[in-house]
PDB file of N, CA and C in Angstrom:
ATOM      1  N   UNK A   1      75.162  32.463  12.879  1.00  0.00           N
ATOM      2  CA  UNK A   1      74.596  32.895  11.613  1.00  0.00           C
ATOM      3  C   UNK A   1      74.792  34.405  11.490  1.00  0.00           C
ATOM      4  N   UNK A   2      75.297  35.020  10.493  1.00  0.00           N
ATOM      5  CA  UNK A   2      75.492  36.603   9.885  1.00  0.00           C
ATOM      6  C   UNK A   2      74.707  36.732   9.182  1.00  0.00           C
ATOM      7  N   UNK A   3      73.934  37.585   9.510  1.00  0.00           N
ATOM      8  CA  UNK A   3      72.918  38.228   8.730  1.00  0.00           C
ATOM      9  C   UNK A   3      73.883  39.478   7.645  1.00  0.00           C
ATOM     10  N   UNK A   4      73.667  39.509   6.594  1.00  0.00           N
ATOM     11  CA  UNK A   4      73.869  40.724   5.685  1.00  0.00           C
ATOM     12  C   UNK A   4      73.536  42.147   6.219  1.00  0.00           C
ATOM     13  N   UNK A   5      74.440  43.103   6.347  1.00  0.00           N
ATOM     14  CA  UNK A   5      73.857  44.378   6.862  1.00  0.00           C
ATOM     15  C   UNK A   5      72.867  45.145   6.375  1.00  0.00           C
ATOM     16  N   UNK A   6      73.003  44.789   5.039  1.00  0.00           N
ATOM     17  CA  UNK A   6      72.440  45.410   3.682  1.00  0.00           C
ATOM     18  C   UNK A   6      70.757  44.800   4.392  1.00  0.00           C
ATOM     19  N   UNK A   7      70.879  43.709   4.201  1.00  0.00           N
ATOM     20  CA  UNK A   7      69.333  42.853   4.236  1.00  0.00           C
ATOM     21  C   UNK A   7      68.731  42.810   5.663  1.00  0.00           C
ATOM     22  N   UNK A   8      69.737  43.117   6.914  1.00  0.00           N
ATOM     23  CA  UNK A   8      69.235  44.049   7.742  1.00  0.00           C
ATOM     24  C   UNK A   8      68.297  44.945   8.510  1.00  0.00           C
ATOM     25  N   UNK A   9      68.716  46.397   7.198  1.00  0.00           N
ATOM     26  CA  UNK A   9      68.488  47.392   7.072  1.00  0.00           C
ATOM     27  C   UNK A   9      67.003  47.343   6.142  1.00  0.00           C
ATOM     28  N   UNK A  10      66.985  46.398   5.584  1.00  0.00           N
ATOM     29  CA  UNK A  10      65.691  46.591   4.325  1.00  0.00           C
ATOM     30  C   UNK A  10      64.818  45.839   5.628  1.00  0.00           C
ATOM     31  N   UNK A  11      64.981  44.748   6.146  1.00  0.00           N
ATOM     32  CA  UNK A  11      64.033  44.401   6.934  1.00  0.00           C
ATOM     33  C   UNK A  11      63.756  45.482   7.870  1.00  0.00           C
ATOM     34  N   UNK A  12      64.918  45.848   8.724  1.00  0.00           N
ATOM     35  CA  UNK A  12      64.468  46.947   9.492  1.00  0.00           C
ATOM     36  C   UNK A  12      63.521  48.087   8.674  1.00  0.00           C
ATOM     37  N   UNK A  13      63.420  48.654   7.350  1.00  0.00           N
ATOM     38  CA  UNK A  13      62.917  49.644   7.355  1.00  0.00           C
ATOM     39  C   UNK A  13      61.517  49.173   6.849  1.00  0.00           C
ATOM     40  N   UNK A  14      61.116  47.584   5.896  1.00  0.00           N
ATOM     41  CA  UNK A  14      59.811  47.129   5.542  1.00  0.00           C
ATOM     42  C   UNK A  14      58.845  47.161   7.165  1.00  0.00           C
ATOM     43  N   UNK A  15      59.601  47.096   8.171  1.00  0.00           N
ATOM     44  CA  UNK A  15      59.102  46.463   9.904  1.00  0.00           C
ATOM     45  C   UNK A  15      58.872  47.941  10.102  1.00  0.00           C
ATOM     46  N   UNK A  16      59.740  49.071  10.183  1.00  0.00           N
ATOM     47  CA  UNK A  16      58.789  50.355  10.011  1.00  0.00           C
ATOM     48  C   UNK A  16      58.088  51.147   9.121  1.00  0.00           C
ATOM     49  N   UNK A  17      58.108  50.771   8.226  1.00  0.00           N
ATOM     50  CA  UNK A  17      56.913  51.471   7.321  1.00  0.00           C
ATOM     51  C   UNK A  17      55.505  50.272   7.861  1.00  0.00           C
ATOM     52  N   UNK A  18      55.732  49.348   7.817  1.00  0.00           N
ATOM     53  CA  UNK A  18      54.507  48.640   8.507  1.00  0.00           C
ATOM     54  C   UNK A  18      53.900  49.481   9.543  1.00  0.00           C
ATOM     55  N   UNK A  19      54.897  49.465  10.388  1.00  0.00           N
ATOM     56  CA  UNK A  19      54.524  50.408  11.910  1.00  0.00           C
ATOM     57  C   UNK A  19      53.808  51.513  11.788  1.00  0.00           C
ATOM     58  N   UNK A  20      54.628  52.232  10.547  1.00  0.00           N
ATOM     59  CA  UNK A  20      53.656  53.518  10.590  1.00  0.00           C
ATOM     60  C   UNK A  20      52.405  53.459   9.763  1.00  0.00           C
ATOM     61  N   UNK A  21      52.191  52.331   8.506  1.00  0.00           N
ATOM     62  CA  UNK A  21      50.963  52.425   8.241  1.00  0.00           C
ATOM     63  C   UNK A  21      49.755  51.947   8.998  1.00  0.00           C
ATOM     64  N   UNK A  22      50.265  50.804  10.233  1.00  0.00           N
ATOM     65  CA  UNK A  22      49.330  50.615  10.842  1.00  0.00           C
ATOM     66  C   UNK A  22      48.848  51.804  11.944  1.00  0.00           C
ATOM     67  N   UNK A  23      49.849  52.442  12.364  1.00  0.00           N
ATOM     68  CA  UNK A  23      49.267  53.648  13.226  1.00  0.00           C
ATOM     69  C   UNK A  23      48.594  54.482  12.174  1.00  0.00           C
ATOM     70  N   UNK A  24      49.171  55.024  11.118  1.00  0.00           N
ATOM     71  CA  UNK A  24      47.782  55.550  10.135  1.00  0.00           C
ATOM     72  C   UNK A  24      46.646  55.194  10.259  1.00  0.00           C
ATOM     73  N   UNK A  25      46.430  54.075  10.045  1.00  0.00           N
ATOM     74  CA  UNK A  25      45.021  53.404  10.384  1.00  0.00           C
ATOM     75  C   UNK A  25      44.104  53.300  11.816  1.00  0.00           C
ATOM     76  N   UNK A  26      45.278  53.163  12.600  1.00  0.00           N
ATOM     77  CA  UNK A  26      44.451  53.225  13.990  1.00  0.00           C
ATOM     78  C   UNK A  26      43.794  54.720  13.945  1.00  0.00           C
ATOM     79  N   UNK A  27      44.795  56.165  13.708  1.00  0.00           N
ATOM     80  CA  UNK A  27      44.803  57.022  13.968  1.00  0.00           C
ATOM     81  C   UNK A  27      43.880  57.370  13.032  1.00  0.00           C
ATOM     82  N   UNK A  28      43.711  56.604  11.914  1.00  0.00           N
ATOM     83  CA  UNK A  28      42.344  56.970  10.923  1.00  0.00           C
ATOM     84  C   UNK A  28      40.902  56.989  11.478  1.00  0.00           C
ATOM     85  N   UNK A  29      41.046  55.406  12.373  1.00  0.00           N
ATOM     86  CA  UNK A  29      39.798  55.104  12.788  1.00  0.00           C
ATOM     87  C   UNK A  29      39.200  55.638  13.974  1.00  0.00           C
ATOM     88  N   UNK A  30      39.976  55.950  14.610  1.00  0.00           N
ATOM     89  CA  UNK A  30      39.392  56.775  15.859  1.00  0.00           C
ATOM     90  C   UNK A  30      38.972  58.015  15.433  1.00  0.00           C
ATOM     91  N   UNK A  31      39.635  58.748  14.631  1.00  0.00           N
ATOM     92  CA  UNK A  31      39.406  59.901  14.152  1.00  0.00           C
ATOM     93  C   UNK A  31      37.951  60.185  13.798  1.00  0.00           C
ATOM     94  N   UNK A  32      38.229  59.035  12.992  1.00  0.00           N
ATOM     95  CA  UNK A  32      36.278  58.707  12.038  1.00  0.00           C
ATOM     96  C   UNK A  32      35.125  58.736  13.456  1.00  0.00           C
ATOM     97  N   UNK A  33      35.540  57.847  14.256  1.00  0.00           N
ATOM     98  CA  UNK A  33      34.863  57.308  15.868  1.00  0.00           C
ATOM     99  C   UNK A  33      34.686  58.905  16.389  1.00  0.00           C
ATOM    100  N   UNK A  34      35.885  59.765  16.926  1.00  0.00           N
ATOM    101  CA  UNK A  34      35.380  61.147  17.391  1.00  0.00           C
ATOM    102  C   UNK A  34      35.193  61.879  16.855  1.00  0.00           C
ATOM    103  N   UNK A  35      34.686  61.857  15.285  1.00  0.00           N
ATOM    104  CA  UNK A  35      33.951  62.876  14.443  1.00  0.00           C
ATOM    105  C   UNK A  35      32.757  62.710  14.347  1.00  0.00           C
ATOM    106  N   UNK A  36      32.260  61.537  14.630  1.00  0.00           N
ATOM    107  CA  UNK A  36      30.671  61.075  14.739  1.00  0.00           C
ATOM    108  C   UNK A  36      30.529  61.780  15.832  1.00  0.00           C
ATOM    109  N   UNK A  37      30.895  61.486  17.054  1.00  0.00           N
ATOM    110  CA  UNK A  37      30.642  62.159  18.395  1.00  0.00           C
ATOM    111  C   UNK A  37      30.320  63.574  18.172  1.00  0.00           C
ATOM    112  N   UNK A  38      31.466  64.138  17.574  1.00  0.00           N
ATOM    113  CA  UNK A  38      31.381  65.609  17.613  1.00  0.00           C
ATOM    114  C   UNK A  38      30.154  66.165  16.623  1.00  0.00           C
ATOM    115  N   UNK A  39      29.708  65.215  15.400  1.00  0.00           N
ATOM    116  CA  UNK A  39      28.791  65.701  14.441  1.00  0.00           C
ATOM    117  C   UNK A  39      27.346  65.182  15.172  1.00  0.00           C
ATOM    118  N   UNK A  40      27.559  64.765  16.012  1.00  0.00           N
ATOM    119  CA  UNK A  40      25.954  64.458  16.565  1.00  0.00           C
ATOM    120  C   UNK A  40      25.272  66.105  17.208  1.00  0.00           C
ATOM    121  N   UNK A  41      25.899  66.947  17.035  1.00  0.00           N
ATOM    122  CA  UNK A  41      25.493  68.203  17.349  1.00  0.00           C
ATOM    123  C   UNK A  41      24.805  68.164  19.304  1.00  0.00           C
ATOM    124  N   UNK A  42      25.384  67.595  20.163  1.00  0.00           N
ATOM    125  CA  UNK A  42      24.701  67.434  21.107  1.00  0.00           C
ATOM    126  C   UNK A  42      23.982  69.204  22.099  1.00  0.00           C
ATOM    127  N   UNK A  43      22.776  68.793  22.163  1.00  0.00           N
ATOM    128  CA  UNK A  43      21.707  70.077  22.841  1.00  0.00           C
ATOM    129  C   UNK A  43      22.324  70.514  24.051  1.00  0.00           C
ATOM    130  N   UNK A  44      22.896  69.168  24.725  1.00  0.00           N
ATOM    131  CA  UNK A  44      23.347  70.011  26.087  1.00  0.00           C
ATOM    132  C   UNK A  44      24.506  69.144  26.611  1.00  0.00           C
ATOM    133  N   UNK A  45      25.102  69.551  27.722  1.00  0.00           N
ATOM    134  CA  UNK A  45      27.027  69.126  28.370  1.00  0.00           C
ATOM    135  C   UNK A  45      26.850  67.767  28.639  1.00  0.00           C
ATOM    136  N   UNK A  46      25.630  67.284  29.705  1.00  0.00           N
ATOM    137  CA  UNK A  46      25.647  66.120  29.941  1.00  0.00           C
ATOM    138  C   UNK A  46      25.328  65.248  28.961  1.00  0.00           C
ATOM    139  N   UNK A  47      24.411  65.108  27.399  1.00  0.00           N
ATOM    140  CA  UNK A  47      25.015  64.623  26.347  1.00  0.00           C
ATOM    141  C   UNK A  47      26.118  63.685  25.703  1.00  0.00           C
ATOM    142  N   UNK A  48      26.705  65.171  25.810  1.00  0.00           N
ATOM    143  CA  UNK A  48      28.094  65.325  25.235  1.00  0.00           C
ATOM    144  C   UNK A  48      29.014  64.293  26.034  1.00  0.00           C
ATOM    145  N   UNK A  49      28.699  64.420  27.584  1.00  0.00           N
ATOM    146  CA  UNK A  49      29.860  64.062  28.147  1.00  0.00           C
ATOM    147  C   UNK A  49      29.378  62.716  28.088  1.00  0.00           C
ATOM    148  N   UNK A  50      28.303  62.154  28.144  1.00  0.00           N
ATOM    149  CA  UNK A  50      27.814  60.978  27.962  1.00  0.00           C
ATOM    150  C   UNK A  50      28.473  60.434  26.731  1.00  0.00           C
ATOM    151  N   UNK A  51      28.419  60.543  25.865  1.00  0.00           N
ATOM    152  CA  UNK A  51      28.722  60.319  24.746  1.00  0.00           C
ATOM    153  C   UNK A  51      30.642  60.160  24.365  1.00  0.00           C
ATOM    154  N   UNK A  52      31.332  61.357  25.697  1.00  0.00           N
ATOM    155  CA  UNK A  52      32.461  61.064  25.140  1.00  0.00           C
ATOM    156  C   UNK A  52      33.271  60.070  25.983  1.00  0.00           C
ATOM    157  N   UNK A  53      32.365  59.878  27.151  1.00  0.00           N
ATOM    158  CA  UNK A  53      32.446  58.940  28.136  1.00  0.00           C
ATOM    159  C   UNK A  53      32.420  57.067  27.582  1.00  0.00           C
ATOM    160  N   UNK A  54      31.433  57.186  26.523  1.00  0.00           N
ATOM    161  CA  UNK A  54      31.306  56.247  26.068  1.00  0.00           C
ATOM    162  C   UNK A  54      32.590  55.650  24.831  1.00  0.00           C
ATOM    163  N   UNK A  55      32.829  56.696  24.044  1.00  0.00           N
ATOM    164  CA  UNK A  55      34.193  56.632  23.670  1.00  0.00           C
ATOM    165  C   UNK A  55      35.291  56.531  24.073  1.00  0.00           C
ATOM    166  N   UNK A  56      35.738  56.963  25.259  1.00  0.00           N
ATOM    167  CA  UNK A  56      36.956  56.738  26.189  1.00  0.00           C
ATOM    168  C   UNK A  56      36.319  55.183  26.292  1.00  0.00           C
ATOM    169  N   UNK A  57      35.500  55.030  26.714  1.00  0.00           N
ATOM    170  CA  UNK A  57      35.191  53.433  27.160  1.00  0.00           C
ATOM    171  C   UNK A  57      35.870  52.563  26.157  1.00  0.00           C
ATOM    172  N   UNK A  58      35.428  53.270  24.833  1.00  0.00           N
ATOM    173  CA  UNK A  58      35.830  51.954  23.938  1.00  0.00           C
ATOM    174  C   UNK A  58      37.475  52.159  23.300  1.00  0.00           C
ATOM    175  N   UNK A  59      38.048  53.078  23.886  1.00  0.00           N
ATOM    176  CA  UNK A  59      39.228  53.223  23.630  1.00  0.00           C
ATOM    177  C   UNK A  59      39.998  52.227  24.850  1.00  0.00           C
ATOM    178  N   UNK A  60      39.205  52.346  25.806  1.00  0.00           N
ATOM    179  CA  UNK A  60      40.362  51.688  26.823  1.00  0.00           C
ATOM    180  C   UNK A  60      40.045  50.150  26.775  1.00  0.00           C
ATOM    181  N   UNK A  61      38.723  49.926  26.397  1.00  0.00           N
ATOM    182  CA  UNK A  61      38.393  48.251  26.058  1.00  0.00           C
ATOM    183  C   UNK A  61      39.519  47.790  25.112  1.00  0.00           C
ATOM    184  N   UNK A  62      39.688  48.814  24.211  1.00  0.00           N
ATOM    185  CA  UNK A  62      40.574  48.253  23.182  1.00  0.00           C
ATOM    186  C   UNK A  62      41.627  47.982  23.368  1.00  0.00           C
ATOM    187  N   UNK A  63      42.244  49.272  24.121  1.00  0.00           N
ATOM    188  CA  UNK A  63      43.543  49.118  24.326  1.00  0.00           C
ATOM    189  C   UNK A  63      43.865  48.127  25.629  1.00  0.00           C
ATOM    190  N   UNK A  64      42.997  47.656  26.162  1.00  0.00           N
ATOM    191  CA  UNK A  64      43.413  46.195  27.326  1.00  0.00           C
ATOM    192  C   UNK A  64      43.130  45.267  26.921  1.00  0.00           C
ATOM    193  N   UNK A  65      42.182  45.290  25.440  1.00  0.00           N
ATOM    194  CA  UNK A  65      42.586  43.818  24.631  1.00  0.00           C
ATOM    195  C   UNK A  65      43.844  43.506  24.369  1.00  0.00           C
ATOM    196  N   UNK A  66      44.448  44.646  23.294  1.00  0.00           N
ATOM    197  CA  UNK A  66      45.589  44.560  23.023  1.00  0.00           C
ATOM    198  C   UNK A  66      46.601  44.059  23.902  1.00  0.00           C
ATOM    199  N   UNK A  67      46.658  44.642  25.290  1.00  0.00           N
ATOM    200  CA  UNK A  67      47.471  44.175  26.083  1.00  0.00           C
ATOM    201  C   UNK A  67      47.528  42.957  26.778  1.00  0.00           C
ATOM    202  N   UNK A  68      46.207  42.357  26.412  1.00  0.00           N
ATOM    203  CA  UNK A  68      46.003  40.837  27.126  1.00  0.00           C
ATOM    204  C   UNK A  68      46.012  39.783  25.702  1.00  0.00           C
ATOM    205  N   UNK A  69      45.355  40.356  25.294  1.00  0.00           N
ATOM    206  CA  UNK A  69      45.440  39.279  24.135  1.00  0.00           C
ATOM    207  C   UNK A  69      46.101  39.176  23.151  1.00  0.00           C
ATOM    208  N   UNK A  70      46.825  40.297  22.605  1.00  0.00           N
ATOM    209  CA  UNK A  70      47.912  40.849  21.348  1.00  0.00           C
ATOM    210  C   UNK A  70      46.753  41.519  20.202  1.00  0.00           C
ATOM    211  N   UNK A  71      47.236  40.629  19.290  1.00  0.00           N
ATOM    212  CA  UNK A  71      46.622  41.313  18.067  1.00  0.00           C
ATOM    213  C   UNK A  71      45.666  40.033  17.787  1.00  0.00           C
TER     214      UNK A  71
END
């Protein structure tokens, strides 16, 4: 089977603009996630680190879903 080069190229580029709007979005939402952190105004280090400790947490939960389970 020959695929058209033309039709290809349009798939190839609909498959990356996908790509990049979904990293927009990831990169949206975390953003939103470590701006809360940072607007909680924390009083003191251990706080803070508590807090960003807890975010790494849920970054890496996420990202070993992804890798075990897909999407």
């Amino acid at each position: 089977m020959n695929i058209d080069r033309k039709l290809l190229e349009q798939i190839k580029k609909k498959v990356q603009e996908e790509l990049v709007k979904k990293e927009i979005e990831s990169l949206e939402y975390w953003l939103s996630e470590l701006q809360k952190v940072y607007s909680k105004g924390h009083q003191t280090l251990p706080e803070l680190k508590s807090d960003l400790r807890q975010f790494m947490d849920r970054m890496k939960n996420r990202i070993q879903t992804l890798k075990t389970k897909g999407l």
